[in-house]
Protein backbone atom coordinates (compact mmCIF):
# COMPACT_ATOMS: atom_id res chain seq x y z
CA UNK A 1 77.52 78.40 48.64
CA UNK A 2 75.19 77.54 45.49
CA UNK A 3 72.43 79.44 45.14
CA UNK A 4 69.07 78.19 46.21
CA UNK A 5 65.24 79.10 45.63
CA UNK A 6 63.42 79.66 48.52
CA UNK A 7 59.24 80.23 48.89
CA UNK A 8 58.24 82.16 51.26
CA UNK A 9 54.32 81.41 52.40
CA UNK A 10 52.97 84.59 54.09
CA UNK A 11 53.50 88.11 52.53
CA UNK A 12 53.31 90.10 56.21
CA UNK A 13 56.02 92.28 57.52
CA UNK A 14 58.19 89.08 58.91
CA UNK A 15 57.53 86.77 55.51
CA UNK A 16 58.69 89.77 52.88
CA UNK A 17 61.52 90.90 55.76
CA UNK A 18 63.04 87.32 55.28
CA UNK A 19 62.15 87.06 51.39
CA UNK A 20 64.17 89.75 51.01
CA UNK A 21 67.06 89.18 53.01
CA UNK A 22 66.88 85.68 50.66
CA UNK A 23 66.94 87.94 47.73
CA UNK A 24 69.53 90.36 48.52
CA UNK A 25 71.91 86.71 48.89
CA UNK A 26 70.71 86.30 45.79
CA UNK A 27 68.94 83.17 45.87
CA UNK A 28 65.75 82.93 43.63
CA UNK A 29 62.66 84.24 45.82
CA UNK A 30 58.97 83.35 45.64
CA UNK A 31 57.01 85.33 47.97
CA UNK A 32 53.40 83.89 48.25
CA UNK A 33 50.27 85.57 49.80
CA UNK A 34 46.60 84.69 49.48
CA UNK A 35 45.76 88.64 49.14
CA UNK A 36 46.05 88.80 45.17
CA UNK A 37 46.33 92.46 45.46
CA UNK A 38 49.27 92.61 46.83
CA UNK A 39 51.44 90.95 43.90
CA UNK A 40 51.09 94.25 41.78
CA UNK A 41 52.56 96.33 44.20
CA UNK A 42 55.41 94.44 45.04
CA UNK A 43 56.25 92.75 41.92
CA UNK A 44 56.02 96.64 40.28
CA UNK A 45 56.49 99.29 42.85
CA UNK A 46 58.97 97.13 44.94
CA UNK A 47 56.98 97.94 48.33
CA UNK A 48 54.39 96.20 50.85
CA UNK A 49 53.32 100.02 52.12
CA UNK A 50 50.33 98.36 54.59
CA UNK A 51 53.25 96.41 56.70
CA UNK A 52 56.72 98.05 56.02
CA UNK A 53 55.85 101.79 54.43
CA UNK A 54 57.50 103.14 51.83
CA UNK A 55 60.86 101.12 52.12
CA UNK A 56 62.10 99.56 48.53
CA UNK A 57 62.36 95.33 48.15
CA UNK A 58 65.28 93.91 46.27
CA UNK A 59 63.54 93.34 43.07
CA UNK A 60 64.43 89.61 42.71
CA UNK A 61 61.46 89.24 45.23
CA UNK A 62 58.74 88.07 43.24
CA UNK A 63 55.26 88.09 44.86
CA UNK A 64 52.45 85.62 43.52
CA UNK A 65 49.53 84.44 44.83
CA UNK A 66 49.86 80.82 43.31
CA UNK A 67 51.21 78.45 46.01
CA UNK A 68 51.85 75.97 43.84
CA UNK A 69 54.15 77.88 41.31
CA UNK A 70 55.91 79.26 44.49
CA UNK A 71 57.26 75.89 45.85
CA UNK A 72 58.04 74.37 42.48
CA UNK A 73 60.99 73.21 43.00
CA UNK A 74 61.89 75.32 46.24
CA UNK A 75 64.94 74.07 48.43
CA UNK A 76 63.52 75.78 51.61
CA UNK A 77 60.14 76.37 51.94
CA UNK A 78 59.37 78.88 54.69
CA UNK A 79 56.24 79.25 57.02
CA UNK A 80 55.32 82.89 58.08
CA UNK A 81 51.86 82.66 58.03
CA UNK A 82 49.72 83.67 61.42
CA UNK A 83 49.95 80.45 63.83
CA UNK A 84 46.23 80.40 63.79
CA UNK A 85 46.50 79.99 59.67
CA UNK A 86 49.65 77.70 59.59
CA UNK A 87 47.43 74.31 59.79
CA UNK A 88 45.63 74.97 56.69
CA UNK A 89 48.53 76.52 54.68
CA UNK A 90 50.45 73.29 55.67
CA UNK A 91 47.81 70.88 54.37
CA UNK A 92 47.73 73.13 51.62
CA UNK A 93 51.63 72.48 50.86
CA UNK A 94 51.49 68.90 51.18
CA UNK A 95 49.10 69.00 48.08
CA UNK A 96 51.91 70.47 45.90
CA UNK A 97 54.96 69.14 47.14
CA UNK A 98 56.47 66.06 44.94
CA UNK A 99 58.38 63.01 46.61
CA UNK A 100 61.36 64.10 44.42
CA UNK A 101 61.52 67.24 45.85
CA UNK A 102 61.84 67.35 49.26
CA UNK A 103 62.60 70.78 50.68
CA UNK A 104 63.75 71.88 54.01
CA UNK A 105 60.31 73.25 56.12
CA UNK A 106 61.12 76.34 58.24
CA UNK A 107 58.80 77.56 60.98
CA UNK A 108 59.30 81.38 60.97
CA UNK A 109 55.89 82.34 63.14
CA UNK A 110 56.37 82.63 66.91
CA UNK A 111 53.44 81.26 68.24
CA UNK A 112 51.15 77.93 70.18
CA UNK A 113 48.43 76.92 68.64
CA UNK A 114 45.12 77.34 70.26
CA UNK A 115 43.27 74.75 71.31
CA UNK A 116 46.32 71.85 70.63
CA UNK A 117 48.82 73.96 72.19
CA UNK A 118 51.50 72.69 69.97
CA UNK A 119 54.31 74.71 68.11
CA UNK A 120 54.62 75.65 64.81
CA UNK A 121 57.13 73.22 63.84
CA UNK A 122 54.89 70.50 65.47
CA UNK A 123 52.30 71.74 63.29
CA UNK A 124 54.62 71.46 59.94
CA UNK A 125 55.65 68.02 60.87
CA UNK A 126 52.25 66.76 61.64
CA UNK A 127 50.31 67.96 58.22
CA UNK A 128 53.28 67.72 55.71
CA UNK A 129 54.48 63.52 54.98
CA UNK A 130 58.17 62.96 55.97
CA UNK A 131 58.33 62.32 52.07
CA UNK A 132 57.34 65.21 50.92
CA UNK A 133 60.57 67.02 52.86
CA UNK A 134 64.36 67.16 53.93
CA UNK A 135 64.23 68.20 57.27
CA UNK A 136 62.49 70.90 59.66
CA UNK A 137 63.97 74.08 61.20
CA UNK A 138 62.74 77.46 63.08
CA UNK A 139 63.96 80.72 62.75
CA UNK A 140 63.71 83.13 65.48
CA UNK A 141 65.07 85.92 67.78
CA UNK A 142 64.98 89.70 68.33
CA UNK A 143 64.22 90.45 64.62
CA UNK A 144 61.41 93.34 63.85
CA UNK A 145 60.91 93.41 60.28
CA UNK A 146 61.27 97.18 60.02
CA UNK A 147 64.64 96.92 61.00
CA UNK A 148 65.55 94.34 59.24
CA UNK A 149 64.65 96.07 55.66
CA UNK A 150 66.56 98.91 56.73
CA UNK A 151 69.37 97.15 57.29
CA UNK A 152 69.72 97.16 61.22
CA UNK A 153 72.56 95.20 62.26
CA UNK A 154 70.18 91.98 63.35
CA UNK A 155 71.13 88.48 64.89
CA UNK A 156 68.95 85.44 65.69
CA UNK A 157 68.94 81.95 66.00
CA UNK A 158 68.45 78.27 62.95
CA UNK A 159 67.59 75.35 64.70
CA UNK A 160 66.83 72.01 64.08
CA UNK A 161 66.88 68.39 66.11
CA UNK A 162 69.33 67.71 62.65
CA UNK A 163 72.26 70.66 62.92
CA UNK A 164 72.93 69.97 59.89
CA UNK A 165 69.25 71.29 58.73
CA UNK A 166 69.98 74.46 60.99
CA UNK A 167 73.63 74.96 59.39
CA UNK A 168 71.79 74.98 55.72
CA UNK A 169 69.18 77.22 56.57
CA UNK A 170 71.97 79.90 58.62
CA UNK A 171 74.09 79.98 55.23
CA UNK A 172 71.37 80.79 52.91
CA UNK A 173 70.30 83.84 55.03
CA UNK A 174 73.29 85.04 56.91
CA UNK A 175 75.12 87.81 55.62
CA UNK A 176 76.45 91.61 56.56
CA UNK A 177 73.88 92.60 58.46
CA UNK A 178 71.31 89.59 59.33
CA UNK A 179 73.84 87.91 60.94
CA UNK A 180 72.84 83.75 61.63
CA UNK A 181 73.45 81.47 64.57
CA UNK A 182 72.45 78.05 64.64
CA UNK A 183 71.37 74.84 67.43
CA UNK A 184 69.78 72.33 67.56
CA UNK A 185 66.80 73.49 70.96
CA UNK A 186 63.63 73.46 68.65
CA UNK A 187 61.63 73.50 71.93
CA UNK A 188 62.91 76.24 73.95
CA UNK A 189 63.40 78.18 70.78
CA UNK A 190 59.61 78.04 69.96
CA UNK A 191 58.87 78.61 73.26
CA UNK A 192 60.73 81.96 73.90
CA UNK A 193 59.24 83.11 70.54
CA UNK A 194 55.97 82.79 71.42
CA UNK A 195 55.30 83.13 75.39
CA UNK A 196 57.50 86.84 75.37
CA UNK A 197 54.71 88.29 72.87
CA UNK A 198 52.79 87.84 76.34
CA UNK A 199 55.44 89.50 78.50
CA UNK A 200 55.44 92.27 75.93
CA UNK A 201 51.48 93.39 76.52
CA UNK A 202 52.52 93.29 80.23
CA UNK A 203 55.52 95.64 79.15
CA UNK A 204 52.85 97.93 76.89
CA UNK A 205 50.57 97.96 79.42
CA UNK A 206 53.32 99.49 82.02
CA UNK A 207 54.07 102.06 79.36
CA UNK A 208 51.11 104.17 79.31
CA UNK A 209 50.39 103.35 83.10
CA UNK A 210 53.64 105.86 83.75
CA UNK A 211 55.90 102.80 85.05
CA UNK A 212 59.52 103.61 84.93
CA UNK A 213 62.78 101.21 84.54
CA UNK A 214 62.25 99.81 88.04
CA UNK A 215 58.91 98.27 87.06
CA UNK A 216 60.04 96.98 83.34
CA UNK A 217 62.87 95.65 84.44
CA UNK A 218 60.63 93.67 87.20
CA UNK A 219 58.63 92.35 84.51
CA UNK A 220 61.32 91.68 82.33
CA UNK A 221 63.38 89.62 84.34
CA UNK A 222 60.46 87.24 86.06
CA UNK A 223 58.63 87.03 82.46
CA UNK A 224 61.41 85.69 81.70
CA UNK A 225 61.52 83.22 84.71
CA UNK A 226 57.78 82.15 83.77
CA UNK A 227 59.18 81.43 80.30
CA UNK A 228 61.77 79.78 81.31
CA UNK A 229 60.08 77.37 84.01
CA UNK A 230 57.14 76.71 81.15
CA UNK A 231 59.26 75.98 78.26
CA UNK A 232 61.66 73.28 80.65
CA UNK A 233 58.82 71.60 81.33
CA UNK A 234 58.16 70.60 78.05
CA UNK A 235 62.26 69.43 77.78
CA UNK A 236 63.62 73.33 76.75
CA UNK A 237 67.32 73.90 77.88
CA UNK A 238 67.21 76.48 80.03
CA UNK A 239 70.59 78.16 78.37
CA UNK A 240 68.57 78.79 75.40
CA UNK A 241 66.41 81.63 77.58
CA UNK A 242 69.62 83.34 77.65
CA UNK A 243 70.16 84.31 74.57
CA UNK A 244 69.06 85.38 71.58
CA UNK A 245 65.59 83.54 71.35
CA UNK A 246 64.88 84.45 74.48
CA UNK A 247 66.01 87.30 76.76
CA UNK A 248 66.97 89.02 73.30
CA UNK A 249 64.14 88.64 71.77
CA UNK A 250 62.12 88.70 74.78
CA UNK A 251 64.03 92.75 75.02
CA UNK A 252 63.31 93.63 71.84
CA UNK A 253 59.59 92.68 71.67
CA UNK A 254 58.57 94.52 75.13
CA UNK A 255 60.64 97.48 74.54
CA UNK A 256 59.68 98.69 70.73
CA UNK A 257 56.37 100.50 69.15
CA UNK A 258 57.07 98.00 66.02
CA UNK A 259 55.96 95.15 68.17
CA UNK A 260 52.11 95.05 67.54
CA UNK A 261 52.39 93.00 71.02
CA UNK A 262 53.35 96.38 72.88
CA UNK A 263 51.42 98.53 71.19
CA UNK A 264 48.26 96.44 71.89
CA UNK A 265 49.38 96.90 75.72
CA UNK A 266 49.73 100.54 75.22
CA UNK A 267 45.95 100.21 74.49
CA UNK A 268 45.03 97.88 76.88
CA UNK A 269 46.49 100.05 79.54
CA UNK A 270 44.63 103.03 78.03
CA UNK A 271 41.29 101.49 78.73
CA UNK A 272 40.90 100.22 74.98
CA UNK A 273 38.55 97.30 75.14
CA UNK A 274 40.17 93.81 73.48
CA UNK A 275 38.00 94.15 70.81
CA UNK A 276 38.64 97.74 70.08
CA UNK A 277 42.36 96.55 70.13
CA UNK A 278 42.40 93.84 67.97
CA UNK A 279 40.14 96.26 65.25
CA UNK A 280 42.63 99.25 65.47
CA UNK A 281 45.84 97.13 65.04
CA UNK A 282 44.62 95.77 61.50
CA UNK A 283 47.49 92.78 61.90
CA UNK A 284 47.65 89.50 63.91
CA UNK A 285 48.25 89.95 67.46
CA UNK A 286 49.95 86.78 68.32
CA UNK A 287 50.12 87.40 72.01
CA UNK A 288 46.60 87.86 72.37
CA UNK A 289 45.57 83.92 71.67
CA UNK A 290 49.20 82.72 72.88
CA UNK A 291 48.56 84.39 76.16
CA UNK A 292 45.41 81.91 76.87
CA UNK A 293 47.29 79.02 75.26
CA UNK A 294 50.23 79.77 77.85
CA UNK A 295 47.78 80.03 81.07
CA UNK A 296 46.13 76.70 80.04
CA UNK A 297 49.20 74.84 79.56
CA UNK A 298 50.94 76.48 82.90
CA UNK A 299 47.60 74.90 84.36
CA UNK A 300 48.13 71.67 82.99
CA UNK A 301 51.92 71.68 83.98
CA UNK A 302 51.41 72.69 87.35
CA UNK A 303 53.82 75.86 86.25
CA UNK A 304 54.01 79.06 88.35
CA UNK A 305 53.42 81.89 85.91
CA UNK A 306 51.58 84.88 88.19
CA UNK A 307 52.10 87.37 85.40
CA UNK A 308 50.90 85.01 82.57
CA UNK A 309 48.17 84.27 84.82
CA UNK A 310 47.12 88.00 85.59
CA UNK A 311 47.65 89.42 81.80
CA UNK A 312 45.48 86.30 80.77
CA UNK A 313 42.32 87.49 83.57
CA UNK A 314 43.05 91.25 81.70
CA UNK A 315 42.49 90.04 78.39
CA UNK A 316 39.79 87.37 79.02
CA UNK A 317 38.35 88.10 82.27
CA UNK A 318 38.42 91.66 82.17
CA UNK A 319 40.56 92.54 85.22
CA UNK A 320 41.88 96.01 86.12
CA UNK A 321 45.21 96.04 85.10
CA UNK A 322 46.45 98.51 89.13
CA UNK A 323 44.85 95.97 90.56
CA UNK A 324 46.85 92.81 88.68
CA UNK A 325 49.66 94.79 89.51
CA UNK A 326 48.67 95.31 92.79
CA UNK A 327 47.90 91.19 93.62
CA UNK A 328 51.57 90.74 92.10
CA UNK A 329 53.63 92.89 94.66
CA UNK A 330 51.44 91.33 97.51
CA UNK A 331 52.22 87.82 96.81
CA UNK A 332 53.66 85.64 99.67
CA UNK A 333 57.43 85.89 100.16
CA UNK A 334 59.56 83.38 98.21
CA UNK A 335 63.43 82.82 97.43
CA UNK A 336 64.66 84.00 93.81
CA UNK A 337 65.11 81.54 91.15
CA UNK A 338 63.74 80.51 87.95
């Protein structure tokens, strides 16, 4: 296919993972960040050392910290900026986009906004003009960026309500080893992205408690049910939790020590104070504020979601976590399903 330039807004481990998958298709890159001292380093050293170590960038991935010179003329124009950020970053866009440009938007941030509870495509669509752009799409699945610099063999999901915007955005980044699906579930993809960051402090938690297999898989399988039930209330297909945006990525999230997710429920389930958590990480935890987005929406669904519910009354109410887990395996009696 020709070769296309693509910005990338956000220079965290995720946003310079997928710039330089871009760049290694050899597309023209522009990563931007608002930390100006990070352009040096990767624009001369080839590294981000405070998100992926010491692991060398294609060199066609040029930082800046100039948002406007980084979506001149871009043909894609991705979002990997914390949720919590991606409202102000959008209006931000909007401001140097030109009608003759038009660029395909891609949500690459799993999260729900706090407060509006709405997704970050939702977000894109709401503060960027339909004439400023060609279409919408997410990108999501079991992706860590640390893998996916080194080249682990990784597979995930383009969608859009238009296929044919989830079709352009799978060929510019598919290739050997970041291998591309595409579909056209926007919700249910958004959903799984965000609500397993949840399930994955549950799954941290269990970790340093001494839980074995019996008790992850447990938690596994109904987090996924809660995700599931919550994400086909708001019109998800429920096939979509079956694959890679959701019980893949859903696996990968609550099972690895990249996922700052799990290793914030490693702390949690040390006795680490949130506070003391969120300080020690140094990086978004996007579970932490989607957890009380998920718990207030369940509420206002009328959605069954026990372990949402108890990892919410850890993190904001301060409950023990034995006795959450305790409360869970004495619930009344009830037939399987999702």
């Amino acid at each position: 296919m020709n070769k296309s330039k693509i910005a990338v807004l956000g220079a965290g481990s995720w946003g310079t993972a997928l710039a330089n998958v871009a760049a290694e298709n050899g597309h023209t890159v522009r990563l931007w960040t608002y930390k100006a001292d990070q352009v040096p380093e990767i624009n001369e050293q080839h590294t981000n050392q405070h998100y992926l170590g010491a692991v060398q960038l294609n060199a066609n991935v040029v930082a800046t910290a100039d948002m406007a010179a980084a979506v001149e003329g871009a043909d894609l124009v991705l979002s990997v900026v914390p949720t919590k950020a991606t409202r102000q970053v959008a209006q931000q866009l909007s401001t140097y986009l030109q009608t003759d440009q038009q660029p395909v938007l891609v949500a690459a941030t799993k999260g729900l906004e706090p407060g509006t509870f709405k997704r970050v495509s939702q977000i894109l669509a709401e503060e960027v003009p339909e004439t400023l752009r060609a279409g919408i799409g997410v990108i999501s699945g079991p992706s860590h960026a640390e893998g996916v610099v080194k080249h682990d063999p990784t597979l995930v999901t383009a969608v859009s309500d238009d296929l044919a915007v989830a079709e352009l955005i799978q060929a510019n980044f598919n290739n050997q080893t970041f291998r591309v699906y595409s579909g056209t579930d926007v919700i249910g993809t958004e959903f799984g992205g965000a609500l397993k960051n949840v399930i994955a402090i549950g799954a941290g938690a269990l970790e340093t408690l001494g839980y074995d297999a019996n008790a992850k898989a447990a938690l596994f399988t109904r987090g996924l049910a809660e995700i599931s039930r919550l994400g086909q209330a708001f019109g998800a297909n429920p096939i979509t939790f079956m694959g890679l945006a959701g019980v893949g990525d859903l696996f990968v999230t609550a099972t690895s020590i990249h996922s700052r997710n799990f290793r914030a429920g490693e702390q949690l389930g040390a006795g680490k104070a949130l506070n003391e958590v969120i300080e020690d990480m140094g990086m978004v935890i996007e579970g932490i504020s989607t957890t009380k987005v998920a718990y207030e929406l369940a509420q206002q669904k009328h959605v069954e979601m026990p372990i949402t519910t108890m990892i919410y009354q850890v993190l904001y109410q301060g409950k023990d976590i034995q006795a959450g887990i305790q409360e869970l395996m004495g619930r009344p009696l009830q037939k399987e399903g999702f």
